[in-house]
Each structure stands twice: as structure tokens, then as C-alpha cells.
C-alpha atoms as a PDB file:
ATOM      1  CA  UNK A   1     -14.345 -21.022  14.563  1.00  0.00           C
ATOM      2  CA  UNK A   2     -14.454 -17.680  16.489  1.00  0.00           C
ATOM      3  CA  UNK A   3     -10.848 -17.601  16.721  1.00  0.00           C
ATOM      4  CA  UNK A   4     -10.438 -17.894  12.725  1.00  0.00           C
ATOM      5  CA  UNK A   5     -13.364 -15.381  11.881  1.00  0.00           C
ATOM      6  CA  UNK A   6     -11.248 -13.011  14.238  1.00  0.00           C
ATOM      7  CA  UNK A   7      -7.882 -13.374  12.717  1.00  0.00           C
ATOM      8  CA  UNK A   8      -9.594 -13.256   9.431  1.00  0.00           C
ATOM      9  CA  UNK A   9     -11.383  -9.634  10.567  1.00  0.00           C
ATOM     10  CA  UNK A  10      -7.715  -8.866  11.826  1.00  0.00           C
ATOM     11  CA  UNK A  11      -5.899  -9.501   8.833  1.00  0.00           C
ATOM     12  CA  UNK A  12      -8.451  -7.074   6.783  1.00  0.00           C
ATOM     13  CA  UNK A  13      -8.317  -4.394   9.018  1.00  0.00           C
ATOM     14  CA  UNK A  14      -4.735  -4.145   8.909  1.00  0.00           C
ATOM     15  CA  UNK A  15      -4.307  -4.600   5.290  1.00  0.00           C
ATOM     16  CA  UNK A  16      -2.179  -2.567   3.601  1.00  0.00           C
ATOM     17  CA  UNK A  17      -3.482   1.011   2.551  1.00  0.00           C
ATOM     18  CA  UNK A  18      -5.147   1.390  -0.923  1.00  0.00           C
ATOM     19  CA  UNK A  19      -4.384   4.420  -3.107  1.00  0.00           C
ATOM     20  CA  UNK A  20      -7.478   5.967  -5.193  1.00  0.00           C
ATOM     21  CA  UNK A  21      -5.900   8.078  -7.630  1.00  0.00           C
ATOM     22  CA  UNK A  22      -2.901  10.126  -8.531  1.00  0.00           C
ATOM     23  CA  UNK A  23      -1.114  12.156  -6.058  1.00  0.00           C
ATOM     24  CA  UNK A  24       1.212  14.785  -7.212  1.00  0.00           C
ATOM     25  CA  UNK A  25       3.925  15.785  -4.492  1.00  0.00           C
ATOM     26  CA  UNK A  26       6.481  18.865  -5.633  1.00  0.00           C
ATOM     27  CA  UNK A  27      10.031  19.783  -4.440  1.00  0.00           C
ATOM     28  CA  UNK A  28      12.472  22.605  -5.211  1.00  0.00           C
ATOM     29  CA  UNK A  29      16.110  22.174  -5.525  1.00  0.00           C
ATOM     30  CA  UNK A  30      16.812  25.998  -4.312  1.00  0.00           C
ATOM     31  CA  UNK A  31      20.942  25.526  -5.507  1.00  0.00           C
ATOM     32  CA  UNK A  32      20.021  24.950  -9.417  1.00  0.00           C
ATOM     33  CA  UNK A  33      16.219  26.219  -9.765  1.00  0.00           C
ATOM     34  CA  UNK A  34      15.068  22.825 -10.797  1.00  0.00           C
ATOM     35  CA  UNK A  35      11.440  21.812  -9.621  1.00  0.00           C
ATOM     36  CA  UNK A  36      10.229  17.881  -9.683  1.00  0.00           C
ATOM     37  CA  UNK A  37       6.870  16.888  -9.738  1.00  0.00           C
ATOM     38  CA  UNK A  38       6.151  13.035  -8.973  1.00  0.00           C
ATOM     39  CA  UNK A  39       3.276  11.032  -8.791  1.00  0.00           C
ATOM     40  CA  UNK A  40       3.176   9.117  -5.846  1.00  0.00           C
ATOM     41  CA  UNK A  41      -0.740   8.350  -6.325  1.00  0.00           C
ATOM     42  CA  UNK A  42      -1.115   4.468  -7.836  1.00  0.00           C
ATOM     43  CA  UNK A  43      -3.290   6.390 -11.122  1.00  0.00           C
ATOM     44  CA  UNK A  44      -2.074   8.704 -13.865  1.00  0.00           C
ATOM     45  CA  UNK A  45      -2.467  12.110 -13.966  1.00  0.00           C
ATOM     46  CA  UNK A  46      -3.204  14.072 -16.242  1.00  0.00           C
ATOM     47  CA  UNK A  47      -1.622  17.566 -17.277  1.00  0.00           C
ATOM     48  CA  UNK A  48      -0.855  19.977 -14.533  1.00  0.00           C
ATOM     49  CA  UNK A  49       0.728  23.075 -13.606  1.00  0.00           C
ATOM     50  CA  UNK A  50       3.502  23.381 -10.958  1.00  0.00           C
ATOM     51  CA  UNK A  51       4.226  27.142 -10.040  1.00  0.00           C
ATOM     52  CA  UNK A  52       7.226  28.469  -8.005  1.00  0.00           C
ATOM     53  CA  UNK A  53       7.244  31.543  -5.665  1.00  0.00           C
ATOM     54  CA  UNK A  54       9.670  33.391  -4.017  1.00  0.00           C
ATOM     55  CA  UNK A  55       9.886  35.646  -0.909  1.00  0.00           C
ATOM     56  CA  UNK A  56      12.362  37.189   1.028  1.00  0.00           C
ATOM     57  CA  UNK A  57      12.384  36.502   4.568  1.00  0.00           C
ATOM     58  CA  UNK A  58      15.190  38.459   5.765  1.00  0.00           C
ATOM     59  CA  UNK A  59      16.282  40.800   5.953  1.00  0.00           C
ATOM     60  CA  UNK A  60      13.162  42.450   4.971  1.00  0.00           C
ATOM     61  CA  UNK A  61      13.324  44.990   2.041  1.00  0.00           C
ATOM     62  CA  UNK A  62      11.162  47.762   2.664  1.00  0.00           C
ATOM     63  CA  UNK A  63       8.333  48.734  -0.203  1.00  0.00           C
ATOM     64  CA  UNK A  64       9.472  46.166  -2.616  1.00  0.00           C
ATOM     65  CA  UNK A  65       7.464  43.557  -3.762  1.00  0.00           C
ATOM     66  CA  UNK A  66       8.858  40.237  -2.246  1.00  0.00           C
ATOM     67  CA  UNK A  67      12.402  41.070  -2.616  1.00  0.00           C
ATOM     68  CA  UNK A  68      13.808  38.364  -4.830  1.00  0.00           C
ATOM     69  CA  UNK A  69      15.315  39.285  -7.808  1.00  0.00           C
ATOM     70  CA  UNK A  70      13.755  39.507 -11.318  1.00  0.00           C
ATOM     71  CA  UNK A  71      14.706  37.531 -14.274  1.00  0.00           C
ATOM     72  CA  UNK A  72      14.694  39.831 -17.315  1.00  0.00           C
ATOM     73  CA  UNK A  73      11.215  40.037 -19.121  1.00  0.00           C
ATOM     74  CA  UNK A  74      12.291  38.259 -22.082  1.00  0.00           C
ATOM     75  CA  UNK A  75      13.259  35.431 -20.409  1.00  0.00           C
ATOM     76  CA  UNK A  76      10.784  35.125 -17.948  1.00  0.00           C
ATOM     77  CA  UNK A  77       8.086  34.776 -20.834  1.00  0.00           C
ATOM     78  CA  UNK A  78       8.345  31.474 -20.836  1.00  0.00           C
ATOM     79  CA  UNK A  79       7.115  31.032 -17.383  1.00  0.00           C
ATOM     80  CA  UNK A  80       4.481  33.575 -17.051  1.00  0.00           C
ATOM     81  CA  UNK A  81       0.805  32.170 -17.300  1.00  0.00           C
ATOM     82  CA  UNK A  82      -2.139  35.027 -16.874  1.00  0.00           C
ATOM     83  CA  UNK A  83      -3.713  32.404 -14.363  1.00  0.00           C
ATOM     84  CA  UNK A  84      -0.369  32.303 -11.928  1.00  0.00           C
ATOM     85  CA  UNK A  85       0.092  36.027 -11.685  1.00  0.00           C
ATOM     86  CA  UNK A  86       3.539  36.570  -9.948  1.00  0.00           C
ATOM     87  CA  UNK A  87       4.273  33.167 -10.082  1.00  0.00           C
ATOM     88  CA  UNK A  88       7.081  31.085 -12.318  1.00  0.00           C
ATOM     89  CA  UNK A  89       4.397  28.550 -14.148  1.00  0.00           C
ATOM     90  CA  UNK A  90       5.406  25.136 -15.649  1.00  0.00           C
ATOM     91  CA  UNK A  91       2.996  22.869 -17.456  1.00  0.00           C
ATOM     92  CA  UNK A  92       3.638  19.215 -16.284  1.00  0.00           C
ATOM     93  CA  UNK A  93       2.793  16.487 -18.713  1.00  0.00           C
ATOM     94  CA  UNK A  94       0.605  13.890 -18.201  1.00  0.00           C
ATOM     95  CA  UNK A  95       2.428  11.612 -15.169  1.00  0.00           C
ATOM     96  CA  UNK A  96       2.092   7.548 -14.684  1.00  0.00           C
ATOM     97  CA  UNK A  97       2.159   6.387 -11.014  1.00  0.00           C
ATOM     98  CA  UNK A  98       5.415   6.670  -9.770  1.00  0.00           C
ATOM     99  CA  UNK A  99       7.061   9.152 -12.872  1.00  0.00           C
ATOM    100  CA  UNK A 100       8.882  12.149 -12.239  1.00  0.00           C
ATOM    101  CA  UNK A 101       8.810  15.168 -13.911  1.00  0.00           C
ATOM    102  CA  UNK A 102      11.784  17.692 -13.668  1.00  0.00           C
ATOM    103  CA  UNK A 103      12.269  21.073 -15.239  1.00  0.00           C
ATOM    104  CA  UNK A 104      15.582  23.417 -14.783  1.00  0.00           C
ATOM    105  CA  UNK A 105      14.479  26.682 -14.796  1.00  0.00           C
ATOM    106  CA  UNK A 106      16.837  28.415 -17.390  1.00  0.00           C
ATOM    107  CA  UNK A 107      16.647  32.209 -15.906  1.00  0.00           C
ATOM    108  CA  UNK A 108      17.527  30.567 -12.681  1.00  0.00           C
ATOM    109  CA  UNK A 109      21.601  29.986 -12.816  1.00  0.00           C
ATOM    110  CA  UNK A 110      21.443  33.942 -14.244  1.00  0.00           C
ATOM    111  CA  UNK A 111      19.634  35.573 -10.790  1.00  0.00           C
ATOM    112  CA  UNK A 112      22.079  37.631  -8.218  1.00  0.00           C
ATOM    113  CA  UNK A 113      20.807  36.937  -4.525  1.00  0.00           C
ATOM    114  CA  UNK A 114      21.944  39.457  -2.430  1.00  0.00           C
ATOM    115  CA  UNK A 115      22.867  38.148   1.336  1.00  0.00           C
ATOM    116  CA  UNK A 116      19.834  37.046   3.192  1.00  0.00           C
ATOM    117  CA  UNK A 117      16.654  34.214   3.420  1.00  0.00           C
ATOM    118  CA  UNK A 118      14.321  33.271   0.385  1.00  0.00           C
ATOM    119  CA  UNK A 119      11.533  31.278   0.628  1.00  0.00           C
ATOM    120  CA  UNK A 120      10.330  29.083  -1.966  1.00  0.00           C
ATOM    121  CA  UNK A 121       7.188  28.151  -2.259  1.00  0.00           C
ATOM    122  CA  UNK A 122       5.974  25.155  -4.479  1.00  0.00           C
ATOM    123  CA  UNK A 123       2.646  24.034  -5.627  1.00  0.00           C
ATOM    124  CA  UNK A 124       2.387  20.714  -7.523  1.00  0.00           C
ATOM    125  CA  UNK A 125      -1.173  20.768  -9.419  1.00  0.00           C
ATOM    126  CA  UNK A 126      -1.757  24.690  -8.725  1.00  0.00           C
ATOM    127  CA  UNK A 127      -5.352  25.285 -10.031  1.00  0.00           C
ATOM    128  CA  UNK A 128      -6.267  21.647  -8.543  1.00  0.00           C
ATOM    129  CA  UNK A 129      -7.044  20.229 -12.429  1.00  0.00           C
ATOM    130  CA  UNK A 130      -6.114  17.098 -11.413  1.00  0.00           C
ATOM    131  CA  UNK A 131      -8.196  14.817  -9.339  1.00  0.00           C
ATOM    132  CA  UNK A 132      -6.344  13.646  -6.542  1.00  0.00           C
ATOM    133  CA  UNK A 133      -6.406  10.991  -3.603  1.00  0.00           C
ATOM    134  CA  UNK A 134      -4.542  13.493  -1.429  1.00  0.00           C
ATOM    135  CA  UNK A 135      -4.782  17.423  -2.257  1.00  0.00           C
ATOM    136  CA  UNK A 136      -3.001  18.305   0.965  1.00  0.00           C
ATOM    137  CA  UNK A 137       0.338  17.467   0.321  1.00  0.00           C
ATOM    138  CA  UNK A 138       0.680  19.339  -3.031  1.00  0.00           C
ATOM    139  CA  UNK A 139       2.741  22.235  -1.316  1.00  0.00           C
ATOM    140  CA  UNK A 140       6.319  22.221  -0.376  1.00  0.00           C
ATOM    141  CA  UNK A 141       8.425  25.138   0.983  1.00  0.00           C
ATOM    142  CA  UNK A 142      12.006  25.479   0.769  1.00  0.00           C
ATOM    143  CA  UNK A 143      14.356  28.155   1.880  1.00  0.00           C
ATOM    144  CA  UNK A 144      17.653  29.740   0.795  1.00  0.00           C
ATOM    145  CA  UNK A 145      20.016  31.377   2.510  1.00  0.00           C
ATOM    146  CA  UNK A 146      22.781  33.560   0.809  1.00  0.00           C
ATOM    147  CA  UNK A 147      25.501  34.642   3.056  1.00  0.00           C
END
């Protein structure tokens, strides 16, 4: 009888994870400017934001900003939100568990990298409106290099 209420512990202990809520993960395709947002939680989420920033990382440009180039205003409009300052800002609608949300930005395709590293940084759920089971895994970083 020991023996069974042992395995029985066993088998709950090792049970497979549970998921309490959504989890929004973000990624950056740095070739086309398109961002994805998917909800890997096992609960839907609500409306987000997802914002994209860029840096250069080398070589450094001296007293200027973060040295990637600007869209013109008018087409940047689009993406500016007063609570993202400096930052391209995409509402996300409301995601089921497991959905994917993707959004091309248009300026991107138009923007002239001259030679060097950019940085990308990408934050699914920026302003933390949605609940989530893990918040820590909401940022994503990816780099481009122009020869």
C-alpha cells in the first residue's frame, strides 16, 4: 500500500506544468520590419501594445540620438503613441492561446542603413496591461548588421 501511495505522490509531482494565464512572447524579423506577437499562455489576452526600438551599436555615431535612421514624420504617425515616446508602437488585438499576431511595418522596406550593428529591441505587452503567467519573457532583442 506504501508502494502505491508513493507512485501515486510520484506521478503528481511530476505532472505536467499548468499554465495560469496568457503569455505574450515578441520577435522581430530585422530583414522585412515585421514584429509577431504570440500567445503562448493557455488564456486570452486581451489588447496590448508591442513597441520596437532601435539602436546603433557600432560603429557609434557621436551626438546623435541612437543612430538609426528616421522614417519621415508623415509616415511614422501611424506608429507614434504619446505613452511609447521614441518608440515604433503597435496595438495588438485581443490574442487566443496559441494566436499570432503579425504586423509589417510599412516605413520599414523605405529606411537606408548605413554599414554597421542595430539593435532591436522588442517588448510584447509594453505598459504590462495584460495580466500574465510569465512577465519576464516579454522582451526579445535582435540585431542587424549592414555591411
Amino acid at each position: 500500500m506504501k508502494r502505491i501511495l508513493a507512485a501515486g505522490l510520484l506521478s503528481c509531482v511530476f505532472a505536467a506544468p499548468s499554465f495560469a494565464g496568457a503569455d505574450l512572447v515578441a520577435d522581430f524579423d530585422t530583414a522585412t520590419g515585421t514584429v509577431k506577437v504570440t500567445n503562448i499562455g493557455d488564456s486570452f489576452a486581451s489588447i496590448s501594445v508591442v513597441t520596437v526600438e532601435c539602436k546603433r551599436r557600432s560603429p557609434p555615431v557621436v551626438g546623435r540620438g541612437g543612430g538609426c535612421p528616421d522614417p519621415a514624420p508623415a509616415a511614422a504617425a501611424p506608429y507614434m503613441m504619446p505613452a511609447f515616446p521614441n518608440k515604433v508602437a503597435i496595438a495588438v488585438k485581443p490574442l487566443k492561446p496559441g494566436e499570432i499576431f503579425t504586423h509589417a511595418i510599412a516605413f520599414f522596406p523605405g529606411l537606408v542603413f548605413p554599414s554597421g550593428k542595430y539593435a532591436f529591441k522588442v517588448i510584447a505587452d509594453d505598459g504590462g496591461s495584460v495580466p500574465e503567467s510569465n512577465e519576464g519573457n516579454n522582451v526579445v532583442v535582435r540585431t542587424k548588421v549592414v555591411p
